[in-house]
PDB file of N, CA and C in Angstrom:
ATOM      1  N   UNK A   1     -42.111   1.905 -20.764  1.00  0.00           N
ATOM      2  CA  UNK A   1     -40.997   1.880 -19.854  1.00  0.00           C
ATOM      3  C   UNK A   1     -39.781   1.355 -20.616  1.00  0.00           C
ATOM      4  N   UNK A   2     -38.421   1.841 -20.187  1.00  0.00           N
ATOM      5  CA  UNK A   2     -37.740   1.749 -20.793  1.00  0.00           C
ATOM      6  C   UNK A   2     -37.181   0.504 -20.176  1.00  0.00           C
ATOM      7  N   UNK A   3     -36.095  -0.133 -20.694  1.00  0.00           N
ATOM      8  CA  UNK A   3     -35.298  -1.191 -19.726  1.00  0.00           C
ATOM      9  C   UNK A   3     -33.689  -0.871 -19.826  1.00  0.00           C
ATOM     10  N   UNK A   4     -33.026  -0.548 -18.294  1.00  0.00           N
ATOM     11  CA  UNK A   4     -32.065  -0.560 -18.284  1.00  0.00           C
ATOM     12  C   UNK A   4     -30.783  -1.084 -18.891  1.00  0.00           C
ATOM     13  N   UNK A   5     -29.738  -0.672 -19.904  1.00  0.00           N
ATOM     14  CA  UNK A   5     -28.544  -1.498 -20.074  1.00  0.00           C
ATOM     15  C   UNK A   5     -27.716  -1.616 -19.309  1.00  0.00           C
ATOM     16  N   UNK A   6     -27.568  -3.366 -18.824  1.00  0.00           N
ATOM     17  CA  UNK A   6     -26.689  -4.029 -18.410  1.00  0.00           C
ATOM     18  C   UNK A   6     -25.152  -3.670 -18.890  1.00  0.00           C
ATOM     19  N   UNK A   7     -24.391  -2.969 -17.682  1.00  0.00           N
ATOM     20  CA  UNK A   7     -22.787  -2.589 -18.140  1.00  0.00           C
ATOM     21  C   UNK A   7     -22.202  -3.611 -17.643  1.00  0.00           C
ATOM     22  N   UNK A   8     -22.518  -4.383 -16.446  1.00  0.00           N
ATOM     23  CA  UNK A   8     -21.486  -5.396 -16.221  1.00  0.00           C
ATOM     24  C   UNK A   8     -22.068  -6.408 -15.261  1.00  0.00           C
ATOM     25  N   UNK A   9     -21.807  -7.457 -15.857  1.00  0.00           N
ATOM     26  CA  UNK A   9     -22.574  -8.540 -14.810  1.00  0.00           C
ATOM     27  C   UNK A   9     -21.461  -9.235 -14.281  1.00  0.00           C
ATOM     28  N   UNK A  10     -22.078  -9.475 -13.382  1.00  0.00           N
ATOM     29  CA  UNK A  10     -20.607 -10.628 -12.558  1.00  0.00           C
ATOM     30  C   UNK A  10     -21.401 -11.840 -12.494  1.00  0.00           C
ATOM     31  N   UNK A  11     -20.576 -12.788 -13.922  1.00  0.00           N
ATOM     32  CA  UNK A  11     -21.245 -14.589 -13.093  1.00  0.00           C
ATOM     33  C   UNK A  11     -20.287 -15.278 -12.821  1.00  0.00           C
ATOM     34  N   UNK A  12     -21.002 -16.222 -12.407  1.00  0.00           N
ATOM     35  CA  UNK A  12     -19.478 -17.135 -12.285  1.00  0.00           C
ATOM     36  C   UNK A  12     -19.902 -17.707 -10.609  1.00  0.00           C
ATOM     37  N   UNK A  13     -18.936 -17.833 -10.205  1.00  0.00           N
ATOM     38  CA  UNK A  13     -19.190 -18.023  -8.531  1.00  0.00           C
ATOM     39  C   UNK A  13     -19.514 -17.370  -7.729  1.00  0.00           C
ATOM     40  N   UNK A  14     -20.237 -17.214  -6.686  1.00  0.00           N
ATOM     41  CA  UNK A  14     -20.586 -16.058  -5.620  1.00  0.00           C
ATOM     42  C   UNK A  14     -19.514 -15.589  -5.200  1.00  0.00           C
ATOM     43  N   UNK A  15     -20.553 -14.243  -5.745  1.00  0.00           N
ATOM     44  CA  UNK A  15     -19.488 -13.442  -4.762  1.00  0.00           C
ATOM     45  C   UNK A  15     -18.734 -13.132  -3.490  1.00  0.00           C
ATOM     46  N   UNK A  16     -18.247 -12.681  -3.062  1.00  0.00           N
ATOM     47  CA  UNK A  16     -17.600 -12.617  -1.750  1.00  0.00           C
ATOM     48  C   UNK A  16     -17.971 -11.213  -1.219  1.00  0.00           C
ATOM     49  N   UNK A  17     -17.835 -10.954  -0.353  1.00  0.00           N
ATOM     50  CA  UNK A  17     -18.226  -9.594   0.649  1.00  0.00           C
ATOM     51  C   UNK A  17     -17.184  -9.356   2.002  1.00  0.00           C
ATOM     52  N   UNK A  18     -16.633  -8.295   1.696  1.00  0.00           N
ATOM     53  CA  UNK A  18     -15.829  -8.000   3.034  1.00  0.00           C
ATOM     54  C   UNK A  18     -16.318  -6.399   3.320  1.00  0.00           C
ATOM     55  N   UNK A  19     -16.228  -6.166   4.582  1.00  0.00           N
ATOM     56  CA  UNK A  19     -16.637  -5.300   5.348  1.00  0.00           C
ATOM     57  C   UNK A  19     -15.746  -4.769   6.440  1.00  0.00           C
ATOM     58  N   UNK A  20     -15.129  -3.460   6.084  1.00  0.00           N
ATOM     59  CA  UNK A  20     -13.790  -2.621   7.207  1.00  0.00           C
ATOM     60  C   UNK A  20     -13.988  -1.565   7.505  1.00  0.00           C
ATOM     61  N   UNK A  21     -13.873  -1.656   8.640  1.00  0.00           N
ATOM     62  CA  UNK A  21     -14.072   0.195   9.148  1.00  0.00           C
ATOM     63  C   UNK A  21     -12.334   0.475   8.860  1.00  0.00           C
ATOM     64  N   UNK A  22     -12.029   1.763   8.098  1.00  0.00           N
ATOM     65  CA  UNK A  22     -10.695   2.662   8.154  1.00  0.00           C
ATOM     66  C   UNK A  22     -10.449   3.781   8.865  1.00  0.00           C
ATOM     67  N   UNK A  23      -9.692   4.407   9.194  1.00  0.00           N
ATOM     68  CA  UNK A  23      -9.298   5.928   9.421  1.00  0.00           C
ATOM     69  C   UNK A  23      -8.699   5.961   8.207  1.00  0.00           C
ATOM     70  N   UNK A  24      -9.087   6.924   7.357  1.00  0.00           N
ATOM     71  CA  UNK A  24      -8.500   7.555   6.359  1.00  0.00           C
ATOM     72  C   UNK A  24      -7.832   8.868   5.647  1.00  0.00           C
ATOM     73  N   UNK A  25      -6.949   8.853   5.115  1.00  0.00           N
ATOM     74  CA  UNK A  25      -6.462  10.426   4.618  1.00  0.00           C
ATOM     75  C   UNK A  25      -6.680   9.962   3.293  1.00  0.00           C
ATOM     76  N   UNK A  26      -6.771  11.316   2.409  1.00  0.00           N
ATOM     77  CA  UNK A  26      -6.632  11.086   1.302  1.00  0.00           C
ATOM     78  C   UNK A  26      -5.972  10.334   0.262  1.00  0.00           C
ATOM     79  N   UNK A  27      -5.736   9.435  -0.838  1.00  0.00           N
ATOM     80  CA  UNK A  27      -4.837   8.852  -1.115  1.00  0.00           C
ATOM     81  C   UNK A  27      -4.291   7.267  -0.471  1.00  0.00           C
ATOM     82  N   UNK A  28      -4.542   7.196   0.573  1.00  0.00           N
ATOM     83  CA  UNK A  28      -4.491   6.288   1.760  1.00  0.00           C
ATOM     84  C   UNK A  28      -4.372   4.552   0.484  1.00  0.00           C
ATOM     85  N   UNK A  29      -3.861   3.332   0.985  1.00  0.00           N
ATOM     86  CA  UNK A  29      -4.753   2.450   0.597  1.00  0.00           C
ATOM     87  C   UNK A  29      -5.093   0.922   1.560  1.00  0.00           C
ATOM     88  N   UNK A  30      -5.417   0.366   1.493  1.00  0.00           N
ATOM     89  CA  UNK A  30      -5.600  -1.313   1.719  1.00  0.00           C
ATOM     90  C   UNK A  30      -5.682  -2.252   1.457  1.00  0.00           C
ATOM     91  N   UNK A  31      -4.770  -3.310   1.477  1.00  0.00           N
ATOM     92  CA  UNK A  31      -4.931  -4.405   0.900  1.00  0.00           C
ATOM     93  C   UNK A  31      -6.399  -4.978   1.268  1.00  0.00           C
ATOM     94  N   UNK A  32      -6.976  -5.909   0.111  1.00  0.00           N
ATOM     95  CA  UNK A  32      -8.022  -6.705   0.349  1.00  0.00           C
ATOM     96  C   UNK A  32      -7.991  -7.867   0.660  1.00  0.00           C
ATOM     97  N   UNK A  33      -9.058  -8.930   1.778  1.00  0.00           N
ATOM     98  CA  UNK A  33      -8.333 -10.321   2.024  1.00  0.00           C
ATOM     99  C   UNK A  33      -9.346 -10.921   0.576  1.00  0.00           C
ATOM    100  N   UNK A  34      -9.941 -10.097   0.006  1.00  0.00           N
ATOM    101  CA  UNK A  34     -10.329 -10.929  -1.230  1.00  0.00           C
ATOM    102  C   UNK A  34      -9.609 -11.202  -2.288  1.00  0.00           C
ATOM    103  N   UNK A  35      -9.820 -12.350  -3.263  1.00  0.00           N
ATOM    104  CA  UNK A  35      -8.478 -12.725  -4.248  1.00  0.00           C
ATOM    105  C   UNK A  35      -8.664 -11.917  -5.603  1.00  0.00           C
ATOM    106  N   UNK A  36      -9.854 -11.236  -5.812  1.00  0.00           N
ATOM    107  CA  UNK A  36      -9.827 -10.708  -6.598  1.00  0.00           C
ATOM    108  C   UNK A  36     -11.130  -9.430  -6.640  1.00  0.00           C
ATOM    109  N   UNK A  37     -10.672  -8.454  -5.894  1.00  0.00           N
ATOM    110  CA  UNK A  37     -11.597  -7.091  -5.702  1.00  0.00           C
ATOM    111  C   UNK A  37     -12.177  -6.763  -7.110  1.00  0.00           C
ATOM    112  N   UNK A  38     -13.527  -6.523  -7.143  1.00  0.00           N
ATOM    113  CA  UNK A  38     -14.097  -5.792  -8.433  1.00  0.00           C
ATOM    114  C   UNK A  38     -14.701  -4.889  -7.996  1.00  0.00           C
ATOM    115  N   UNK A  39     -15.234  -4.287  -6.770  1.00  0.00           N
ATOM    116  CA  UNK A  39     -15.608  -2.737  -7.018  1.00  0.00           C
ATOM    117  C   UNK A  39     -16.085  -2.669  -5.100  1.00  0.00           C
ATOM    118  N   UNK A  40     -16.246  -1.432  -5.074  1.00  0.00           N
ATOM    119  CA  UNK A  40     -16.188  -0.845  -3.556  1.00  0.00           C
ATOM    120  C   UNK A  40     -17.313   0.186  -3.530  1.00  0.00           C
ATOM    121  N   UNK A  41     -18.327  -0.126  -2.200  1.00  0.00           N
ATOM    122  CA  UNK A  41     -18.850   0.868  -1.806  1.00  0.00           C
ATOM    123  C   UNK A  41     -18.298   1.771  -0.369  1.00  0.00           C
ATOM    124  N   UNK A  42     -18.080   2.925  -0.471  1.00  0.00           N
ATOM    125  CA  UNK A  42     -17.479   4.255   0.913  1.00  0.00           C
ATOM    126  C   UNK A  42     -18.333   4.793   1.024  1.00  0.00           C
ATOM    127  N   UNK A  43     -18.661   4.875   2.522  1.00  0.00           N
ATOM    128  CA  UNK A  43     -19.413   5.965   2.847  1.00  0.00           C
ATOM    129  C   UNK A  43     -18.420   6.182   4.120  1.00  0.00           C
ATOM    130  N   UNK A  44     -18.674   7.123   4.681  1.00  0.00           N
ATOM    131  CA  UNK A  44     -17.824   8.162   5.923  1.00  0.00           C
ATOM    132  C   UNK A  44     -18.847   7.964   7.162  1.00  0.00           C
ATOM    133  N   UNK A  45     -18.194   6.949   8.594  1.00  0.00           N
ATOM    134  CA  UNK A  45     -18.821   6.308   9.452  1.00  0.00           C
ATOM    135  C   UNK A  45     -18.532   7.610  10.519  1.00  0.00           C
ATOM    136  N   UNK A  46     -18.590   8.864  10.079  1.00  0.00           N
ATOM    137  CA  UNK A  46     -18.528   9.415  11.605  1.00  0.00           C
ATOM    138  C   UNK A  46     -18.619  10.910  10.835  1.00  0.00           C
ATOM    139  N   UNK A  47     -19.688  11.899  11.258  1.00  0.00           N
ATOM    140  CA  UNK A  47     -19.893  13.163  11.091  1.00  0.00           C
ATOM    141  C   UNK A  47     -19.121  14.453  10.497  1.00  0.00           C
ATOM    142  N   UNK A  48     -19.279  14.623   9.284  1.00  0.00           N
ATOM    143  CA  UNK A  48     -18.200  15.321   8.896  1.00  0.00           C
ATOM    144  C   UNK A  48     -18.850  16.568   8.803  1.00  0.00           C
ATOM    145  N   UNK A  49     -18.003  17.725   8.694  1.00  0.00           N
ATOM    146  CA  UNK A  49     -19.150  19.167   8.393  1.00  0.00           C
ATOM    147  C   UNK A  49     -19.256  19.600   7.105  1.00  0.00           C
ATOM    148  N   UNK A  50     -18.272  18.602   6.072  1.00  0.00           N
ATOM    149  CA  UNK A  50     -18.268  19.230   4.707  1.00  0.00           C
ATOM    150  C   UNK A  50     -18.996  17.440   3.993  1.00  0.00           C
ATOM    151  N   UNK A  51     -20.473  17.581   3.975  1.00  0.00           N
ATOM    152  CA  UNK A  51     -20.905  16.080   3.186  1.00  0.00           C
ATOM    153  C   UNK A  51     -20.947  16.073   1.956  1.00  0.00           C
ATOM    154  N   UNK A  52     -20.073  17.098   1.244  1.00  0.00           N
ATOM    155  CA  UNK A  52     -20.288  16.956  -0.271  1.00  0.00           C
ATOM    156  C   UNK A  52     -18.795  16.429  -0.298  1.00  0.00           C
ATOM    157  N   UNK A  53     -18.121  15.633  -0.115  1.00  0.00           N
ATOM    158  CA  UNK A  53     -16.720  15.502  -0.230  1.00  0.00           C
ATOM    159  C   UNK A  53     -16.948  14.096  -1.342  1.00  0.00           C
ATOM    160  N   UNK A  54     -16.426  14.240  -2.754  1.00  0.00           N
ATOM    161  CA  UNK A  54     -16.645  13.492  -3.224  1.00  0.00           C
ATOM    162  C   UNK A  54     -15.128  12.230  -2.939  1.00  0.00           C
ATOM    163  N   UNK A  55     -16.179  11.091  -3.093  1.00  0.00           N
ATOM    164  CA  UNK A  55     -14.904   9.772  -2.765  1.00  0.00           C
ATOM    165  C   UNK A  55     -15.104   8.950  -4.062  1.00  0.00           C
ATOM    166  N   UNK A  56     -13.952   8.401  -4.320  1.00  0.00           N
ATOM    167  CA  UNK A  56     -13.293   7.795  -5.142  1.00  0.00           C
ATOM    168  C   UNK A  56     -12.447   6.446  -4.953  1.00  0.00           C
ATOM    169  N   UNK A  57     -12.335   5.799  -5.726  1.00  0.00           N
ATOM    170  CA  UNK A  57     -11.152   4.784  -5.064  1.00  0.00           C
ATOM    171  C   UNK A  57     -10.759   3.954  -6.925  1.00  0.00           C
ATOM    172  N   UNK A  58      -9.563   3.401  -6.336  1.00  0.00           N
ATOM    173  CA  UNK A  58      -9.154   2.612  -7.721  1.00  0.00           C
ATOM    174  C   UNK A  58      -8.706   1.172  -7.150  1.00  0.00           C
ATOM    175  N   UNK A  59      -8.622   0.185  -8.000  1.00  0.00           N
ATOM    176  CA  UNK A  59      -8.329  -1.231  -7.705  1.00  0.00           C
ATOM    177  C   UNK A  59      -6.981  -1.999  -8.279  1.00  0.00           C
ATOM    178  N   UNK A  60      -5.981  -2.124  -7.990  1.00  0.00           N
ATOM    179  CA  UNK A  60      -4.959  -2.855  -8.467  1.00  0.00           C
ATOM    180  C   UNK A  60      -4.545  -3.861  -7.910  1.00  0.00           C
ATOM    181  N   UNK A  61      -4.977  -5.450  -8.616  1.00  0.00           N
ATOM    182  CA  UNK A  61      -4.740  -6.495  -7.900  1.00  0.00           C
ATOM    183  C   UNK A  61      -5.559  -6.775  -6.638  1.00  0.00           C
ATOM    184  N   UNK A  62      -4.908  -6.663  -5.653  1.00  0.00           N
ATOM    185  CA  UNK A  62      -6.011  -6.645  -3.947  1.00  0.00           C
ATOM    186  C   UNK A  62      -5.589  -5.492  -2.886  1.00  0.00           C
ATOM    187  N   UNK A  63      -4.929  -4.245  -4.013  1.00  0.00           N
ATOM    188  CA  UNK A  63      -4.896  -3.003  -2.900  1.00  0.00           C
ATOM    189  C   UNK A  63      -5.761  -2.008  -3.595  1.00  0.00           C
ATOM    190  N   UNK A  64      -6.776  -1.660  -2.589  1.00  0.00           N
ATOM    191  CA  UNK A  64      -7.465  -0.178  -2.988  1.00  0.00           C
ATOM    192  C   UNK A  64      -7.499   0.995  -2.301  1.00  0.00           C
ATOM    193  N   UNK A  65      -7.039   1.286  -3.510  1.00  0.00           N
ATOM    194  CA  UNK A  65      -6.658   2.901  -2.867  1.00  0.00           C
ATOM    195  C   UNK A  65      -7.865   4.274  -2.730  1.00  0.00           C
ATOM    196  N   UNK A  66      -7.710   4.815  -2.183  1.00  0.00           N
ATOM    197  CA  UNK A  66      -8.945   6.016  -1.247  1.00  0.00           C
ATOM    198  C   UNK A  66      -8.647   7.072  -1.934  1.00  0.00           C
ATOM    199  N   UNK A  67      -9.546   7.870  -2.800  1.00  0.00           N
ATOM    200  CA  UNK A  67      -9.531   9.068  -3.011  1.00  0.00           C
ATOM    201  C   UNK A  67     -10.420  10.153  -2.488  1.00  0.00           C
ATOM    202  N   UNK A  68     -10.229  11.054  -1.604  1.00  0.00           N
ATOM    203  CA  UNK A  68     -11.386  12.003  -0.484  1.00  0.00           C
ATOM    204  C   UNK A  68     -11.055  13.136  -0.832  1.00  0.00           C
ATOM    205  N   UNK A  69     -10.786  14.275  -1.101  1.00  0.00           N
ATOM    206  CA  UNK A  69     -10.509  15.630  -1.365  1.00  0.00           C
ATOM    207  C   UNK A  69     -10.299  16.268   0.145  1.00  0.00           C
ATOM    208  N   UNK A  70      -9.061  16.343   0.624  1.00  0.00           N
ATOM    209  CA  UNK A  70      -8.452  17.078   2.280  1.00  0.00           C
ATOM    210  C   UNK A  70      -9.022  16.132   2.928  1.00  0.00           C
ATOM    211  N   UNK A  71      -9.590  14.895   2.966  1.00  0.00           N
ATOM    212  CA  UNK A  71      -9.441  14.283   3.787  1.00  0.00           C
ATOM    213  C   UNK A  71      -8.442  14.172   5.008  1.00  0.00           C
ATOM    214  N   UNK A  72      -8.348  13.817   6.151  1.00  0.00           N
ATOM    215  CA  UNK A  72      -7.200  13.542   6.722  1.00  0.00           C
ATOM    216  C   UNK A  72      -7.800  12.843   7.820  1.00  0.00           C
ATOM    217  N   UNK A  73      -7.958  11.250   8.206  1.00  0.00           N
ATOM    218  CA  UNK A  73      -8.155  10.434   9.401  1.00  0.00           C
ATOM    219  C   UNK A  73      -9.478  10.672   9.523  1.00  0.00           C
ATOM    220  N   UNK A  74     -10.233  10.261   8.651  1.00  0.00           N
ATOM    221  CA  UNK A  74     -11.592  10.295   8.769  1.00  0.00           C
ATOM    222  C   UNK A  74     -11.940   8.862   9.011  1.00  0.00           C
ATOM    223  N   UNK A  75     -12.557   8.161   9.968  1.00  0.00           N
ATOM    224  CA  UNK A  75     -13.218   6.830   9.884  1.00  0.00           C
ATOM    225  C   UNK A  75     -14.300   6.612   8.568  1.00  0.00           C
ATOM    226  N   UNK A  76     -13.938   5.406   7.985  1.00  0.00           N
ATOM    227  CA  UNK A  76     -15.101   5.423   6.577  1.00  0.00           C
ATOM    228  C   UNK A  76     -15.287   3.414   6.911  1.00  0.00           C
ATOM    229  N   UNK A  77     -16.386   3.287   6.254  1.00  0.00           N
ATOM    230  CA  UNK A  77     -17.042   2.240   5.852  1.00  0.00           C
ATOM    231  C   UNK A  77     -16.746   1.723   4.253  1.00  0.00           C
ATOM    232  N   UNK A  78     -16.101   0.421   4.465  1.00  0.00           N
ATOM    233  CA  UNK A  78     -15.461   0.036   3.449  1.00  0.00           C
ATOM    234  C   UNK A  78     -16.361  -1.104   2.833  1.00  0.00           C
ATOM    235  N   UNK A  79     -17.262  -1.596   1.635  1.00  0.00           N
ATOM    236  CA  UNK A  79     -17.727  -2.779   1.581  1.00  0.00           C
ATOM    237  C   UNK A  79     -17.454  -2.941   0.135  1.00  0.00           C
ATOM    238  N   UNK A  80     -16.311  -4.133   0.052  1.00  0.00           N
ATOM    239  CA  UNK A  80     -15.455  -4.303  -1.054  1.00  0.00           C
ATOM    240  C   UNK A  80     -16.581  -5.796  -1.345  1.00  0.00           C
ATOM    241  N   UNK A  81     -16.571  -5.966  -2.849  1.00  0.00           N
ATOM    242  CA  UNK A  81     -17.594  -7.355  -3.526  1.00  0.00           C
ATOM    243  C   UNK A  81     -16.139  -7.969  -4.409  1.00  0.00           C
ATOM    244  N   UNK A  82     -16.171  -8.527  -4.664  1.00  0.00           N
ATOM    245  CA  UNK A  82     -15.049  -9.686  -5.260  1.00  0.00           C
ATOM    246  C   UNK A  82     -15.316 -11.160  -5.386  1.00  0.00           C
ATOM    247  N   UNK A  83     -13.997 -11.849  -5.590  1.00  0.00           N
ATOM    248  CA  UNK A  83     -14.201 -13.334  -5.945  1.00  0.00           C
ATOM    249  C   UNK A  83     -13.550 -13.573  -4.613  1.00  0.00           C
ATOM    250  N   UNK A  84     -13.571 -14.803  -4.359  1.00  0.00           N
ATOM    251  CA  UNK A  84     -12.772 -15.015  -3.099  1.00  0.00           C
ATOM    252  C   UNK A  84     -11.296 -15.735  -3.309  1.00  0.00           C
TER     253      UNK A  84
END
């Protein structure tokens, strides 16, 4: 068996966890109440007919921004990990 390489560990202090439901369009973003966002899980909280829509997002400072392909006002599930 092989053993996985470690790309990035987070130590230091526990982490923090925030959790937002959005309506979203493509491009869209949100500030975070965390002090320092390091990465985001999206998934799409309400039935779409196209489920291959790939999502994306980027982090600058404590706004992250939404990338959806034609998205437009879709409710999504936001669970951002950070420092507090």
């Amino acid at each position: 068996m092989t053993a996985a390489t470690v790309t990035t560990r987070f130590d230091g202090p526990i982490m923090a966890e925030e959790n937002v439901n959005l309506t979203v369009s493509d491009g869209e973003t949100f500030v975070s109440k965390l002090s320092k966002p390091e990465f985001c899980q999206i998934t799409f909280a309400e039935d779409i007919a196209t489920a291959s829509i790939p999502i994306s997002y980027t982090i600058s400072g404590r706004t992250v921004t939404i990338y959806a392909d034609s998205v437009t006002d879709k409710l999504m599930t936001v669970t951002v990990k950070g420092r507090l």
